[in-house]
Protein backbone atom coordinates (compact mmCIF):
# COMPACT_ATOMS: atom_id res chain seq x y z
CA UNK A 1 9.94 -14.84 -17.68
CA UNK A 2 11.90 -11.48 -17.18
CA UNK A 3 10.93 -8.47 -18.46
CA UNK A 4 13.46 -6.98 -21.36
CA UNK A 5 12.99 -4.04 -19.93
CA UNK A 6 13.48 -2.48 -16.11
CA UNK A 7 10.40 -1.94 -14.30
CA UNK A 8 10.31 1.22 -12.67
CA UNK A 9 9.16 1.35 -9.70
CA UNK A 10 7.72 4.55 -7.44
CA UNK A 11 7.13 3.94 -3.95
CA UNK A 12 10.30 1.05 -3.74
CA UNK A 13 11.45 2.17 -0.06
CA UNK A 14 7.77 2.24 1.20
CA UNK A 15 5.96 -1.02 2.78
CA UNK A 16 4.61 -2.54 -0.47
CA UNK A 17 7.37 -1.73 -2.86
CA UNK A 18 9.43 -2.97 -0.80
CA UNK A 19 8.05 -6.26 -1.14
CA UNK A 20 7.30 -6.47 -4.72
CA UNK A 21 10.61 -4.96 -5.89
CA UNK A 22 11.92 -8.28 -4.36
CA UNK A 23 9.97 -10.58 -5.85
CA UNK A 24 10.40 -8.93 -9.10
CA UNK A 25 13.69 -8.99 -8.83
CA UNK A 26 14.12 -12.91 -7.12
CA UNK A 27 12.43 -13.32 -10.80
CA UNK A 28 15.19 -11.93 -12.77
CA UNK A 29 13.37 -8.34 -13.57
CA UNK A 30 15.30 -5.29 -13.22
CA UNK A 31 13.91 -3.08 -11.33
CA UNK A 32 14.95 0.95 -11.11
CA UNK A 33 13.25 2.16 -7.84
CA UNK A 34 12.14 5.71 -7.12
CA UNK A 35 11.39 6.81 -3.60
CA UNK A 36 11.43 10.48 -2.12
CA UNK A 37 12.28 8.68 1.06
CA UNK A 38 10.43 11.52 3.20
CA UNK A 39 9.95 11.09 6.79
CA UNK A 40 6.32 10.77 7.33
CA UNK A 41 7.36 7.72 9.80
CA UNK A 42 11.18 7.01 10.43
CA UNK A 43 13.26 7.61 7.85
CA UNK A 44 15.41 4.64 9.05
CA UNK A 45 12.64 2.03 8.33
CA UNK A 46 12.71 3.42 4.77
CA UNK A 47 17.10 3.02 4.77
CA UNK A 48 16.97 -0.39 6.04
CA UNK A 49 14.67 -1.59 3.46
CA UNK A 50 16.81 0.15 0.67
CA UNK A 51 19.92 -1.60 2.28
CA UNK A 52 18.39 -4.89 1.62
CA UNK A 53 17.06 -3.78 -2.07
CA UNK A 54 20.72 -2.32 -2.79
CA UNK A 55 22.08 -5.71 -2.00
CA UNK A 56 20.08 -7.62 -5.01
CA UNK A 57 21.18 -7.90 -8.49
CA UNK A 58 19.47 -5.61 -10.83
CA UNK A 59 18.30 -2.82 -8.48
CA UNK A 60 19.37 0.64 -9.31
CA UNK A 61 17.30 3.58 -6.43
CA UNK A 62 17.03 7.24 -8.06
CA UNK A 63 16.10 9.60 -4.79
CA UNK A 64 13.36 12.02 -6.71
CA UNK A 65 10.12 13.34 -5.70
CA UNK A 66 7.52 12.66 -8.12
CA UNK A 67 6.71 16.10 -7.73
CA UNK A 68 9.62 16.98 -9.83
CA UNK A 69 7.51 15.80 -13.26
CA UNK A 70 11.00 16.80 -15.46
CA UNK A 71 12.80 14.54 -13.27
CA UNK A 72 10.85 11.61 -13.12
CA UNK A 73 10.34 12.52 -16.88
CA UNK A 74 14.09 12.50 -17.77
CA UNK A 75 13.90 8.63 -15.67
CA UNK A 76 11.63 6.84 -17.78
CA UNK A 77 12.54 8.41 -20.80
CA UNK A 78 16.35 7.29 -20.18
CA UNK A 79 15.19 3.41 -18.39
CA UNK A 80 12.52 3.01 -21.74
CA UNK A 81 10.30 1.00 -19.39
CA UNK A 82 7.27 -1.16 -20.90
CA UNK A 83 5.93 -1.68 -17.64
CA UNK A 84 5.72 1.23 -14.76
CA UNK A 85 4.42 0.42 -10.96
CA UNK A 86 2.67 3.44 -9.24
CA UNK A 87 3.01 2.62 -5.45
CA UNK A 88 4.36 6.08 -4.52
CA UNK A 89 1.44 8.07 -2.16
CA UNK A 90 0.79 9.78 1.10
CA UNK A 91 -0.88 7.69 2.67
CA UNK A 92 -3.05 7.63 5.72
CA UNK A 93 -6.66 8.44 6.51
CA UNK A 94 -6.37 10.18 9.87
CA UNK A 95 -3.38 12.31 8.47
CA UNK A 96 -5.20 13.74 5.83
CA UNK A 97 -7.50 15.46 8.07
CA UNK A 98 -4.36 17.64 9.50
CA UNK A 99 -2.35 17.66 6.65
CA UNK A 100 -4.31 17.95 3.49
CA UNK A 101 -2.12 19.74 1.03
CA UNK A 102 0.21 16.79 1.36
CA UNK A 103 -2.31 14.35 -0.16
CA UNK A 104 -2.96 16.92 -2.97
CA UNK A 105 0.69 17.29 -3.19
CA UNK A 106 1.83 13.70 -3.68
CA UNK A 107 -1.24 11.94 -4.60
CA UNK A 108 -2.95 13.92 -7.07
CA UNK A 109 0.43 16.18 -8.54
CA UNK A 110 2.78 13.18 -8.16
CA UNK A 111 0.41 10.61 -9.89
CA UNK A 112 -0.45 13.36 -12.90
CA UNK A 113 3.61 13.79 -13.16
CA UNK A 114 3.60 9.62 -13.74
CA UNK A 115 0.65 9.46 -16.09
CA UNK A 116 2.58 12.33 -18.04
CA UNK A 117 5.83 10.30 -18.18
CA UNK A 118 3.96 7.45 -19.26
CA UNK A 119 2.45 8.88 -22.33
CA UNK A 120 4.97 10.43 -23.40
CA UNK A 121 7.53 7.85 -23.47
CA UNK A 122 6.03 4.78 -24.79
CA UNK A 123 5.16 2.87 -21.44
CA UNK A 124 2.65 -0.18 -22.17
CA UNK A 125 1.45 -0.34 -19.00
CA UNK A 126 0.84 1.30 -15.45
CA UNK A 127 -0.39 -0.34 -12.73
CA UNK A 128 -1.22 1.67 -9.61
CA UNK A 129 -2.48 1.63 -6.07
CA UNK A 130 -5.95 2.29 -5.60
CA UNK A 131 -7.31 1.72 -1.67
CA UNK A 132 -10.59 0.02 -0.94
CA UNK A 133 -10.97 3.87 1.04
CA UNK A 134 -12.79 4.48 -2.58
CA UNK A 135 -16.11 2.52 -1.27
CA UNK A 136 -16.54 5.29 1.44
CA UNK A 137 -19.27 4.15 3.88
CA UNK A 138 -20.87 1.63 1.55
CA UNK A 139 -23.02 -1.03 3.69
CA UNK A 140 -23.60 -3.76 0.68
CA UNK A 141 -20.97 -6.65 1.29
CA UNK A 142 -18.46 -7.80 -0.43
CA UNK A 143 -17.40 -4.50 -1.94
CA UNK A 144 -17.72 -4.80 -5.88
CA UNK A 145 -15.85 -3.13 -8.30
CA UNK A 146 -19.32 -2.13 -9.87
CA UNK A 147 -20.36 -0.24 -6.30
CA UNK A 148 -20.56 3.44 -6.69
CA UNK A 149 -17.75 5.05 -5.62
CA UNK A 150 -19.20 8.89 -5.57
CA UNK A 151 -18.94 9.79 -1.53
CA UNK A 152 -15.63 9.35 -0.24
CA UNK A 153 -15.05 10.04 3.64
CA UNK A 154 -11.91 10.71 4.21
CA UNK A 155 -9.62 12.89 1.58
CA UNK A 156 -7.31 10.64 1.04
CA UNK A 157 -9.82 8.45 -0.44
CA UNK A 158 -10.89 11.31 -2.43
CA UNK A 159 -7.36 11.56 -3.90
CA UNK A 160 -7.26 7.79 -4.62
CA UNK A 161 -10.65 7.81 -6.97
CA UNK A 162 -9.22 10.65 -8.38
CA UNK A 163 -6.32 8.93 -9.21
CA UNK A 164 -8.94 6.24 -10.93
CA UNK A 165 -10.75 8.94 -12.91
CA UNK A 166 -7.27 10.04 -13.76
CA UNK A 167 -6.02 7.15 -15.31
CA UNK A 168 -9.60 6.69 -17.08
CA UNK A 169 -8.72 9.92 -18.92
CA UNK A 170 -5.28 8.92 -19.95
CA UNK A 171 -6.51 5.76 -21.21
CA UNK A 172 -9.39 7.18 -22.80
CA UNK A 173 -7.22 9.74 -24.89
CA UNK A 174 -3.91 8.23 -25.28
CA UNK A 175 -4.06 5.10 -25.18
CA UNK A 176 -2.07 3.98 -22.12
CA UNK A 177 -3.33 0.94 -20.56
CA UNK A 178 -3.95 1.80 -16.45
CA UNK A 179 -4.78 -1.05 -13.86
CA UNK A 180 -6.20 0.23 -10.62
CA UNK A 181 -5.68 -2.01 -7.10
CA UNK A 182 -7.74 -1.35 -4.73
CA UNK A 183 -5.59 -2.46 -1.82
CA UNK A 184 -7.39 -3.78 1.38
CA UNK A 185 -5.97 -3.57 5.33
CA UNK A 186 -2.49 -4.69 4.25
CA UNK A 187 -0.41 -5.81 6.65
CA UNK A 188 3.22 -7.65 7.30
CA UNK A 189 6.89 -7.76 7.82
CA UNK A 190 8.40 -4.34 7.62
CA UNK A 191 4.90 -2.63 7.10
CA UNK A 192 4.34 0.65 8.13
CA UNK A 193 4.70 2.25 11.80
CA UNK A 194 1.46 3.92 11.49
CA UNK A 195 -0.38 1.25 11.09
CA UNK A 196 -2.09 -0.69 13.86
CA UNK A 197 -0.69 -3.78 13.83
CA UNK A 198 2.80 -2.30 14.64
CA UNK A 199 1.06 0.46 17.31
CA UNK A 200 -0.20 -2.42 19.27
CA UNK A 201 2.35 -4.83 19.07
CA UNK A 202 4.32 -1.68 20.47
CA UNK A 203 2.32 -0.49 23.07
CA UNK A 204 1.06 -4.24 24.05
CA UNK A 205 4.97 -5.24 25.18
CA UNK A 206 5.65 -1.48 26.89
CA UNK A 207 2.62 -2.27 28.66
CA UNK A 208 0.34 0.74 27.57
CA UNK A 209 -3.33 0.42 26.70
CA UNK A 210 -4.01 0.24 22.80
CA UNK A 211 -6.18 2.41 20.96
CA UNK A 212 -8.94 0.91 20.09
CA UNK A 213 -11.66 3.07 18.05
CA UNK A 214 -15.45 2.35 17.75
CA UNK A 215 -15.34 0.51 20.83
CA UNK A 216 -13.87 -2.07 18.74
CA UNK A 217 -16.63 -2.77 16.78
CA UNK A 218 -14.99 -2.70 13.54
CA UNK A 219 -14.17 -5.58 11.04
CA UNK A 220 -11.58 -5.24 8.24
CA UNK A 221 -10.49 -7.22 5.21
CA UNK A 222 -7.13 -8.02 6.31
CA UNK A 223 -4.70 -8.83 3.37
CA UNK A 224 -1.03 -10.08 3.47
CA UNK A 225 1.42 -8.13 1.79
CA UNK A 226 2.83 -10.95 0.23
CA UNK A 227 -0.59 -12.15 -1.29
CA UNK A 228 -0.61 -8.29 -2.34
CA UNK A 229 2.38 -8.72 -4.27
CA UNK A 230 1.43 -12.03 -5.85
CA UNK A 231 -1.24 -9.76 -7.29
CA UNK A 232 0.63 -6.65 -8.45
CA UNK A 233 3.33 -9.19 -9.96
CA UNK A 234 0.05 -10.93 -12.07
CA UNK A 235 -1.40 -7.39 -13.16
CA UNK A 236 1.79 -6.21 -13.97
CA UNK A 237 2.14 -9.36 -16.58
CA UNK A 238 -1.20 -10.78 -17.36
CA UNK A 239 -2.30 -11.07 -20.66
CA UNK A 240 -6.08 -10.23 -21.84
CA UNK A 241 -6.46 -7.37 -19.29
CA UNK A 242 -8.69 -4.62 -21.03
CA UNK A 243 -7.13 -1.14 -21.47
CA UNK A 244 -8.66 0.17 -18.20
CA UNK A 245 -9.08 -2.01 -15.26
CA UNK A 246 -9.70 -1.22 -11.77
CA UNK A 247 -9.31 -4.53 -9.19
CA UNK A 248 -9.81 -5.15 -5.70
CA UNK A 249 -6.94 -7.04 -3.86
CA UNK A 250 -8.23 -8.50 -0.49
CA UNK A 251 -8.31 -11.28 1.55
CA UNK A 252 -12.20 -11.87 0.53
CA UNK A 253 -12.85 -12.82 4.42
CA UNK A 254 -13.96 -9.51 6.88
CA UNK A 255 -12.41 -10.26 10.44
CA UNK A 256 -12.92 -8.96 13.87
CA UNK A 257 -10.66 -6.03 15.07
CA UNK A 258 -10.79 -7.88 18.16
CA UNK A 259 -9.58 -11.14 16.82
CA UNK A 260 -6.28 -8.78 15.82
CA UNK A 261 -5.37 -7.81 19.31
CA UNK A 262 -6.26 -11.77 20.36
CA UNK A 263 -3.87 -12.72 17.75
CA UNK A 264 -1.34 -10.32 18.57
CA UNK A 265 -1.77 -11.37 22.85
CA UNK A 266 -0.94 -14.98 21.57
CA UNK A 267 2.31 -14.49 19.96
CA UNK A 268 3.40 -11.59 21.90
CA UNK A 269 2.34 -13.20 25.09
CA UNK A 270 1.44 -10.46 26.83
CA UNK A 271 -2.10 -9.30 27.50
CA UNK A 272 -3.24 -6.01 26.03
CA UNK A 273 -4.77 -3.21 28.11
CA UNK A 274 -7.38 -2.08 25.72
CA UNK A 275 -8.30 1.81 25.73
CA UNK A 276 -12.02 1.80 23.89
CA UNK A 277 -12.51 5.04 21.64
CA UNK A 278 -15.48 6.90 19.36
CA UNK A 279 -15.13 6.27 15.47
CA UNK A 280 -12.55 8.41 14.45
CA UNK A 281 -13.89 10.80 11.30
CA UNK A 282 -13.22 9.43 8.28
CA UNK A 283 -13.10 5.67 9.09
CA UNK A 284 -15.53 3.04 8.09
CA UNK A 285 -16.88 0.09 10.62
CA UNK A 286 -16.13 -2.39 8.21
CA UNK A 287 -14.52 -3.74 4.65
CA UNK A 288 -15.21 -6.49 2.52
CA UNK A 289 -13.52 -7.52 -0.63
CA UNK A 290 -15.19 -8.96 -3.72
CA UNK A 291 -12.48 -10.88 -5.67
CA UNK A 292 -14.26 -12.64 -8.32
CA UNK A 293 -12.33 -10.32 -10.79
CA UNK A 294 -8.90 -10.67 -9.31
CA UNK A 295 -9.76 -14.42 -9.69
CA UNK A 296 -10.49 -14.35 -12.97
CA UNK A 297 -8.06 -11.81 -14.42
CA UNK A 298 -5.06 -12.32 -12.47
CA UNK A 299 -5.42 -15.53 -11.00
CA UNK A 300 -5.58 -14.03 -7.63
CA UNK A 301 -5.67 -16.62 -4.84
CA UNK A 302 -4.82 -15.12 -1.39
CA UNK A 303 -3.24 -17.85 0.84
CA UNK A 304 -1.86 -16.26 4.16
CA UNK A 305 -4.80 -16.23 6.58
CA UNK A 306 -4.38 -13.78 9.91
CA UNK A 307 -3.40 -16.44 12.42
CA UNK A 308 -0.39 -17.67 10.47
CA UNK A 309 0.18 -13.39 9.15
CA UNK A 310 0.19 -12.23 12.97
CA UNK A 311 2.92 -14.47 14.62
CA UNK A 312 4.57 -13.96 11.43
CA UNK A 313 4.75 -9.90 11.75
CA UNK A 314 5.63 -10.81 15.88
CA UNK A 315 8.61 -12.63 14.68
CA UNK A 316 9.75 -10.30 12.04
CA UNK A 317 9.15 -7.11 15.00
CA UNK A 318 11.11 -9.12 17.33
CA UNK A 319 13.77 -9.81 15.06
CA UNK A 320 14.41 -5.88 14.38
CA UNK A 321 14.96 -4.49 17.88
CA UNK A 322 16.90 -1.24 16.59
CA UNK A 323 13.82 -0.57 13.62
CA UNK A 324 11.52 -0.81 16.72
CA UNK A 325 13.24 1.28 19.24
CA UNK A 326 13.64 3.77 16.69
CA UNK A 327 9.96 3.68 16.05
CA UNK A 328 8.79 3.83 19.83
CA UNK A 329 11.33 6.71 20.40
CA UNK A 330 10.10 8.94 17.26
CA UNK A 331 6.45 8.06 18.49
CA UNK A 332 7.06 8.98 22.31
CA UNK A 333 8.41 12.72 20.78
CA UNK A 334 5.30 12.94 19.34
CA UNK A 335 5.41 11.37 15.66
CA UNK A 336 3.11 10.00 14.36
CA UNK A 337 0.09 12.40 15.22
């Protein structure tokens, strides 16, 4: 049933709100989108997806930075949202060991700036986007909600448990109900250049060797971005959820790097030349969702597993020659670190 109200929406030009803005919408929601649209990766990527939002009934885009806490203020103030999505965030772990006042910038300034909109002007909910970075090098598998969470590695996870002790506070004093998602490994159509599923389907067809850190002995919890927005689109609606919540969002299965690139040689067909690397600093060897709560409170049921999610990205890459030329010539001036 659609919302009375629009759902604003930070982060709407970026990989995940991208996705959820149009299933929201293909649901009947309005949805106002806010974006900064900066150009962290190509600024195109970000246009094209707008494009496609623009062309849906009940999308309205307002270009602010959320570091501009009248502004984004003066939105929700004027839109009256009930429900507000908090997807807007540097993100990156490798980046945030060259670029740190970014992350404190956006992350930490930008999410205050929503919390402060929020309680001000009668928003019922915020959900936001939490990273399963949080768990830092925890060994104990699955990762549980009830882990400790104390020594992040990287400080962009740093800025995301902040943004959870955040939201405790401003549910604690004003009342605002706050849902945390920790997001695992998400990855799909139109995801993000800086992410390796797009770096090696890029370098496997020009034929250059992939990067491939801790000599590929690394496992992650790959996730679908469409079973991520089945998720956010249950949190953002359930009923019974307690006033602060903070939920993993994962595939609840911890796969092979390797079995990635294998994936990726069979629906690319090409073989990939495979460069073997250290651990980079801040990375982890391995991630593991715990869903049990998901299950229970949203209903959370991932179905895309990686062999039908990798041919699926392949066909969506290959379908988008300009996006990926665009990519591969802002990465061969040096973008992207």
């Amino acid at each position: 049933m659609a919302s009375a109200t629009p759902i604003v929406l930070t982060g709407a030009a970026g990989f995940i709100g991208f996705h959820l803005a149009h299933r929201l919408l293909a649901a009947g929601h309005r949805v106002v989108g806010v974006d900064v649209v900066n150009d962290y990766y190509p600024v195109v990527v970000k246009q094209r997806r707008l494009a496609l939002l623009r062309e849906q009934p009940g999308f309205s885009f307002a270009a602010l930075d959320l570091a501009d806490a009248e502004a984004f203020a003066d939105l929700v103030a004027r839109e009256r949202p009930s429900r507000v999505c908090h997807l807007a965030a540097q993100a990156g772990v490798r980046y945030s060991l060259t670029h740190p006042r970014v992350y404190t910038a956006s992350n930490i300034e930008g999410t205050l700036n929503v919390l402060e909109a929020c309680r001000h002007h009668g928003v019922e909910r915020l959900v936001y986007a939490s990273s399963s970075s949080v768990y830092g090098g925890n060994t104990k598998v699955p990762f549980s909600e009830g882990d400790p969470v104390n020594t992040p590695i990287s400080l962009y996870a740093a800025t995301k448990r902040a943004n959870e002790l955040m939201a405790h506070t401003y549910t604690h004093l004003f009342g605002l109900q706050t849902v945390g998602l920790r997001f695992f490994t998400v990855y799909g159509r139109w995801g993000r250049p800086d992410m390796a599923l797009w770096i090696f389907a890029e370098k496997i067809l020009a034929g250059e060797a992939i990067p491939v850190f801790n000599q590929g002995q690394l496992k992650r919890d790959f996730t679908h971005v469409s079973d991520i927005v089945a998720g956010l689109d249950a949190c953002l609606f359930a009923e019974g959820l307690a006033p602060y919540e903070v939920l993993n969002l994962g595939n609840h299965q911890s796969e092979e790097l390797m079995t990635l690139i294998d994936l990726l040689e069979q629906a690319l067909g090409r073989p990939a030349l495979r460069n073997l690397l250290p651990m980079q600093p801040g990375d982890v060897p391995a991630t593991y969702a715990d869903i049990a709560q998901a299950q229970t409170k949203l209903g959370f049921h991932p179905r895309t597993p990686l062999a039908v999610g990798v041919p699926d990205f392949v066909e969506w890459y290959r379908s988008e020659p300009e996006i990926a030329a665009a990519v591969a010539a802002w990465r061969a001036a040096g973008g992207g670190g």
